[in-house]
Protein backbone atom coordinates (compact mmCIF):
# COMPACT_ATOMS: atom_id res chain seq x y z
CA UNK A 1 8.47 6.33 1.02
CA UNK A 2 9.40 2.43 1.98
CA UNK A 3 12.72 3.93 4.27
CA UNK A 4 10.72 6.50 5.48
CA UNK A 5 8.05 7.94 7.20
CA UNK A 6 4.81 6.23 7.42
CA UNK A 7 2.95 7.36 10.76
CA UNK A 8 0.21 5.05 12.26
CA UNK A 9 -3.44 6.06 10.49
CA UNK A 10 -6.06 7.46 12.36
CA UNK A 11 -9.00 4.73 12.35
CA UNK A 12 -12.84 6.57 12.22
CA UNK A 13 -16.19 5.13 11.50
CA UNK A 14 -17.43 6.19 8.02
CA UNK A 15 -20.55 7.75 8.03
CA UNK A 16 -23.57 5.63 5.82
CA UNK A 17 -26.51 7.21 3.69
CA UNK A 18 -29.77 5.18 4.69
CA UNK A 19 -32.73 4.71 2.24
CA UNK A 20 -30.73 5.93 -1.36
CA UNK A 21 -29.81 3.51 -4.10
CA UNK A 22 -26.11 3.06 -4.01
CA UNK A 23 -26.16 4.91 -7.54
CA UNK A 24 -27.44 7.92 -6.32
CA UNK A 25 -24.79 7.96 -3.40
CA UNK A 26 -22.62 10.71 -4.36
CA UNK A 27 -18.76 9.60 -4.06
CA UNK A 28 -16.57 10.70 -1.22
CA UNK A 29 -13.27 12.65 -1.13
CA UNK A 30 -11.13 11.98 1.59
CA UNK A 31 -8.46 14.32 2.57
CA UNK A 32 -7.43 13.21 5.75
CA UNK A 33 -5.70 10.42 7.31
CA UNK A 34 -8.56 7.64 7.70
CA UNK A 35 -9.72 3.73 7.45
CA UNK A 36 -12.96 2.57 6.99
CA UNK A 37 -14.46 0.00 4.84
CA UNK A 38 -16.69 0.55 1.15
CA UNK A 39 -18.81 -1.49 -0.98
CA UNK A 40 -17.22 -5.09 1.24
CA UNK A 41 -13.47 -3.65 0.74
CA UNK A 42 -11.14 -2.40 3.70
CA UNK A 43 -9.60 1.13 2.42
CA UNK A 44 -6.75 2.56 4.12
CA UNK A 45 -5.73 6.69 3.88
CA UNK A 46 -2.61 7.92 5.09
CA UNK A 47 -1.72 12.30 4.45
CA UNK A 48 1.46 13.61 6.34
CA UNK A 49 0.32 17.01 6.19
CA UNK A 50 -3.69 16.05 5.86
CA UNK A 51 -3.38 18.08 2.89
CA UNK A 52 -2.29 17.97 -0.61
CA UNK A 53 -4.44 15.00 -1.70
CA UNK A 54 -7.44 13.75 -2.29
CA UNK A 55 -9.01 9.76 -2.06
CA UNK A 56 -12.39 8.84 -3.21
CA UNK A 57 -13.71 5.57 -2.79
CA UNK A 58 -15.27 3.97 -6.45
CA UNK A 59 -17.38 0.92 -7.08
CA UNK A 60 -16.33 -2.26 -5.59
CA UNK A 61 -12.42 -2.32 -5.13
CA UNK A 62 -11.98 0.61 -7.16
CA UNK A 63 -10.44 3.87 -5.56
CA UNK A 64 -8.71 6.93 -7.20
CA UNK A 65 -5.86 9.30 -5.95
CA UNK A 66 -4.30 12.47 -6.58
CA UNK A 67 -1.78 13.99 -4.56
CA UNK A 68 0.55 16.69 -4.61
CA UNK A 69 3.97 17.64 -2.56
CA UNK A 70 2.00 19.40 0.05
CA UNK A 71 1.39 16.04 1.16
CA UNK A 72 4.78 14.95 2.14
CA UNK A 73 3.97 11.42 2.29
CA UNK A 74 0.63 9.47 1.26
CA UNK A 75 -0.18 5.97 1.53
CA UNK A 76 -3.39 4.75 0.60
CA UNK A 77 -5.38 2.14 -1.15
CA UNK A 78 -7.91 -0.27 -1.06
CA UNK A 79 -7.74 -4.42 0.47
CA UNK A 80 -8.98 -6.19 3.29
CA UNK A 81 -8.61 -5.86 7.05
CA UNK A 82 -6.80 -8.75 7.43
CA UNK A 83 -4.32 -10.15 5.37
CA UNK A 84 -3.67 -13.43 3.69
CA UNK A 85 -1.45 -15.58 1.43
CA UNK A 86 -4.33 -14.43 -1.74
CA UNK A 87 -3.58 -13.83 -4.95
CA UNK A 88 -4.71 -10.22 -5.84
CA UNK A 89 -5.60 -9.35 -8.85
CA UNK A 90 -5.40 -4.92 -9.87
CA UNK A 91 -5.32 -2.62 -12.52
CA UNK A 92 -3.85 1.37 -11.94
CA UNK A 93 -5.17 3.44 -14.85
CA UNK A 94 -3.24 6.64 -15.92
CA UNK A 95 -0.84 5.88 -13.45
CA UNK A 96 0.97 8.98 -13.52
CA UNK A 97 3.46 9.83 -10.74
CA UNK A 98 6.15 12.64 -10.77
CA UNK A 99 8.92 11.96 -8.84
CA UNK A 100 9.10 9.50 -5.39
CA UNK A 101 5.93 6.97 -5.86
CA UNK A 102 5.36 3.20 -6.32
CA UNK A 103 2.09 0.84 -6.32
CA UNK A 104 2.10 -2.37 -4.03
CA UNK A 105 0.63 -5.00 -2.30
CA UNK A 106 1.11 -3.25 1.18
CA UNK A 107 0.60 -4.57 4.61
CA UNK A 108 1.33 -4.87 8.14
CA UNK A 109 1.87 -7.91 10.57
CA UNK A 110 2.25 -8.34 14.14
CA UNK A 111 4.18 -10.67 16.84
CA UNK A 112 6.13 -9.78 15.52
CA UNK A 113 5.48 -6.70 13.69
CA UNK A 114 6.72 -5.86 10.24
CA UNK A 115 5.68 -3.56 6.93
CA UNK A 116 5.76 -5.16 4.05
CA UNK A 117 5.51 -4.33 0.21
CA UNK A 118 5.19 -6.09 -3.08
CA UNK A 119 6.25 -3.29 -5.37
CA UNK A 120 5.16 -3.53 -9.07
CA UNK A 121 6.20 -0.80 -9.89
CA UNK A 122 7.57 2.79 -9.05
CA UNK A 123 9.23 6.25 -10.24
CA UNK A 124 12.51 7.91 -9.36
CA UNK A 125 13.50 6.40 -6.43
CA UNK A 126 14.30 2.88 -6.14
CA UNK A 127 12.84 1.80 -2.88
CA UNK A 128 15.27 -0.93 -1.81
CA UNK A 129 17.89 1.81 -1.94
CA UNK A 130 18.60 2.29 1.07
CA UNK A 131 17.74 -1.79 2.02
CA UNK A 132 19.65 -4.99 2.21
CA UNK A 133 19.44 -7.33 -1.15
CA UNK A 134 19.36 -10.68 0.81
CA UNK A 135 17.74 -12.60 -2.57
CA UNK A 136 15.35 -12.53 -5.77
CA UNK A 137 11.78 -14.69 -6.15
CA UNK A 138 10.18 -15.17 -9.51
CA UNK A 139 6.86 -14.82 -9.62
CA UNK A 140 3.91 -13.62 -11.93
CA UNK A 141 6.23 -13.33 -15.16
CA UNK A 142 8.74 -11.25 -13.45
CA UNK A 143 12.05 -11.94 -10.86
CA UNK A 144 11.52 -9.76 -8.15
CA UNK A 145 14.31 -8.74 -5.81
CA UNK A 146 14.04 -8.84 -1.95
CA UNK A 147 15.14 -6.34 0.53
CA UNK A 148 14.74 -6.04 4.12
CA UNK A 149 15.06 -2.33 5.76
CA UNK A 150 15.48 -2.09 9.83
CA UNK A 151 13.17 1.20 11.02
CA UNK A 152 14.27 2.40 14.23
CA UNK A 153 11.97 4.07 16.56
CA UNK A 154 9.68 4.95 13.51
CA UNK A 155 5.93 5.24 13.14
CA UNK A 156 3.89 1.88 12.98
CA UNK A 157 0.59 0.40 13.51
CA UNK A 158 1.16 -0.02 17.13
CA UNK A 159 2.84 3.72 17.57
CA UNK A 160 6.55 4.31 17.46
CA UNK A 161 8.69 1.15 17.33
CA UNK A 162 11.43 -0.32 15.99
CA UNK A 163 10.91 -2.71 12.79
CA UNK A 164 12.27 -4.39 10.18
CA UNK A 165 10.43 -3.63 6.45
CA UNK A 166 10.19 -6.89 3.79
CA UNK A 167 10.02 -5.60 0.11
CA UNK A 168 10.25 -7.93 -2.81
CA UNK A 169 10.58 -5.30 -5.97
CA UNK A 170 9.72 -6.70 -9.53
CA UNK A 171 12.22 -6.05 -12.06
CA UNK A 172 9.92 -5.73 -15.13
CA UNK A 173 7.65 -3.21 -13.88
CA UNK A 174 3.81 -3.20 -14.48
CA UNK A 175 0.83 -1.34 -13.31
CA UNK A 176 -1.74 -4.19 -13.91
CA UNK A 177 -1.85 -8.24 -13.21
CA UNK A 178 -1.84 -10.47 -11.01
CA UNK A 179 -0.06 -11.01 -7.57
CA UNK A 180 0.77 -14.50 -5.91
CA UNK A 181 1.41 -13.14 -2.90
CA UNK A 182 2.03 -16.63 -1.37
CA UNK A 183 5.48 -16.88 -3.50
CA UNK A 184 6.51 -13.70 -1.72
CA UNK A 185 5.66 -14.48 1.79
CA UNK A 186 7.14 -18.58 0.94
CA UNK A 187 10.44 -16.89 -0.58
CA UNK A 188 11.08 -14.63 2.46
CA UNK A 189 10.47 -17.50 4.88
CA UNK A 190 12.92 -19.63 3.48
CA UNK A 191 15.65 -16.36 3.90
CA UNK A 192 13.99 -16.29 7.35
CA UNK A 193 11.87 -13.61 7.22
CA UNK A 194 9.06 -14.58 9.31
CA UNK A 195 5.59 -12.42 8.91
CA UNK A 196 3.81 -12.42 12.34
CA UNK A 197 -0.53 -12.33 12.48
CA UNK A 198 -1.92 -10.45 9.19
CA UNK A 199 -3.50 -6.93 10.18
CA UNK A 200 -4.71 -4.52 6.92
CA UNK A 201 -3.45 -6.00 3.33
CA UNK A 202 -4.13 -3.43 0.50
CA UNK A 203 -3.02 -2.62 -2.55
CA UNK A 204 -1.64 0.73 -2.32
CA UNK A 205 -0.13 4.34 -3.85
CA UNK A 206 2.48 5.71 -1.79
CA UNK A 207 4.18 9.22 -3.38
CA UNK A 208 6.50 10.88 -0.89
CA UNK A 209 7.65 14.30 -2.13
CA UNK A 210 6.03 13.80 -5.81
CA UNK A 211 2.60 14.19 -7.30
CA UNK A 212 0.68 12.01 -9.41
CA UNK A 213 -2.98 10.69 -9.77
CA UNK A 214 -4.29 7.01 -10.13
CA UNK A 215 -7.68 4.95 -10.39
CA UNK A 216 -6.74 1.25 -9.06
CA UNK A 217 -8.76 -1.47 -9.00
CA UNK A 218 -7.85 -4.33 -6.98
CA UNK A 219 -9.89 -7.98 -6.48
């Protein structure tokens, strides 16, 4: 989960059916740690073990997930390659996690390089748990509290490093709406959290020890 282990993904090139309609293009499961891009949206999968769940790419921003224990930790969802201050708009149907999980607007930056999460939501585990509360932004309906976490020597987009995690968590949790993701990065740079140059944005399902399934749509 956010203190935790999230190992660099594997990036492939996903494979393309010439000369079908897109309607007769059967859906893929995914299984494996991946990236690629479907139907104009980035997609990110991320499976500890490379077993133990399963991500299948839907129309337009849609994507569902299913994942199980076996899969240690899983981060995936569905965005754009490059971040931005946008507002995001998603919807998680039968959002049903057991145990560790959360949804988010989940990214990287670099120069300097941080994780970052705007959690709407999770299950057991508070993830700023084992953070530091440095302040709260309201946004979207909802105050959310802010947390930064220092990784040392963990797994990143740019191998092992050492990092430190942003997280604003809303209080009233949700699994639909609308994010201003602009009051989030505005809030932590006035507490002096500086993001460095946007690499992947999506909005993700991360379940570490747990199980659950999902079908998020995000725009």
């Amino acid at each position: 989960m956010v203190s935790f282990k999230l190992a660099s993904l594997l990036t492939c090139a996903a494979s393309s059916v010439l000369g079908l309609p897109s309607a007769l293009i059967p859906r893929q499961s995914i299984t494996t740690s991946t990236t690629g891009t479907n139907n104009g949206y980035y997609y990110s999968v991320y499976i500890e073990e490379n077993s133990g769940a399963t991500y299948t790419n839907g129309a337009a921003g849609e994507y569902t997930l299913t994942w199980t224990s076996a899969a240690v930790d899983v981060v995936a969802g569905k965005g754009w390659s490059t971040g931005s201050d946008r507002t995001i708009t998603y919807s998680a149907t039968d959002f049903t996690p057991n145990g560790d999980s959360l949804l988010s607007v989940y990214g990287w930056t670099t120069d300097p390089l941080h994780e970052y999460y705007i959690i709407e939501t999770y299950g057991s585990y508070n993830p700023g748990s084992q953070g530091q509360h440095v302040g709260t932004v309201t946004s979207d309906g909802s105050t959310y509290d802010i947390y930064t976490n220092t990784r040392t020597n963990a797994p990143s987009i740019q191998g092992t490093q050492t990092f430190v995690q942003f997280l604003s968590i809303r209080q009233n949790k949700r699994t639909s709406g609308t994010v201003t993701t602009a009051n989030h990065f505005n809030a932590w740079a006035k507490l002096g959290l500086q993001l460095g140059t946007f690499n992947y944005q999506i909005m993700a399902i991360e379940g570490y020890e747990s199980s659950g399934s999902a079908t998020v749509t995000v725009s």
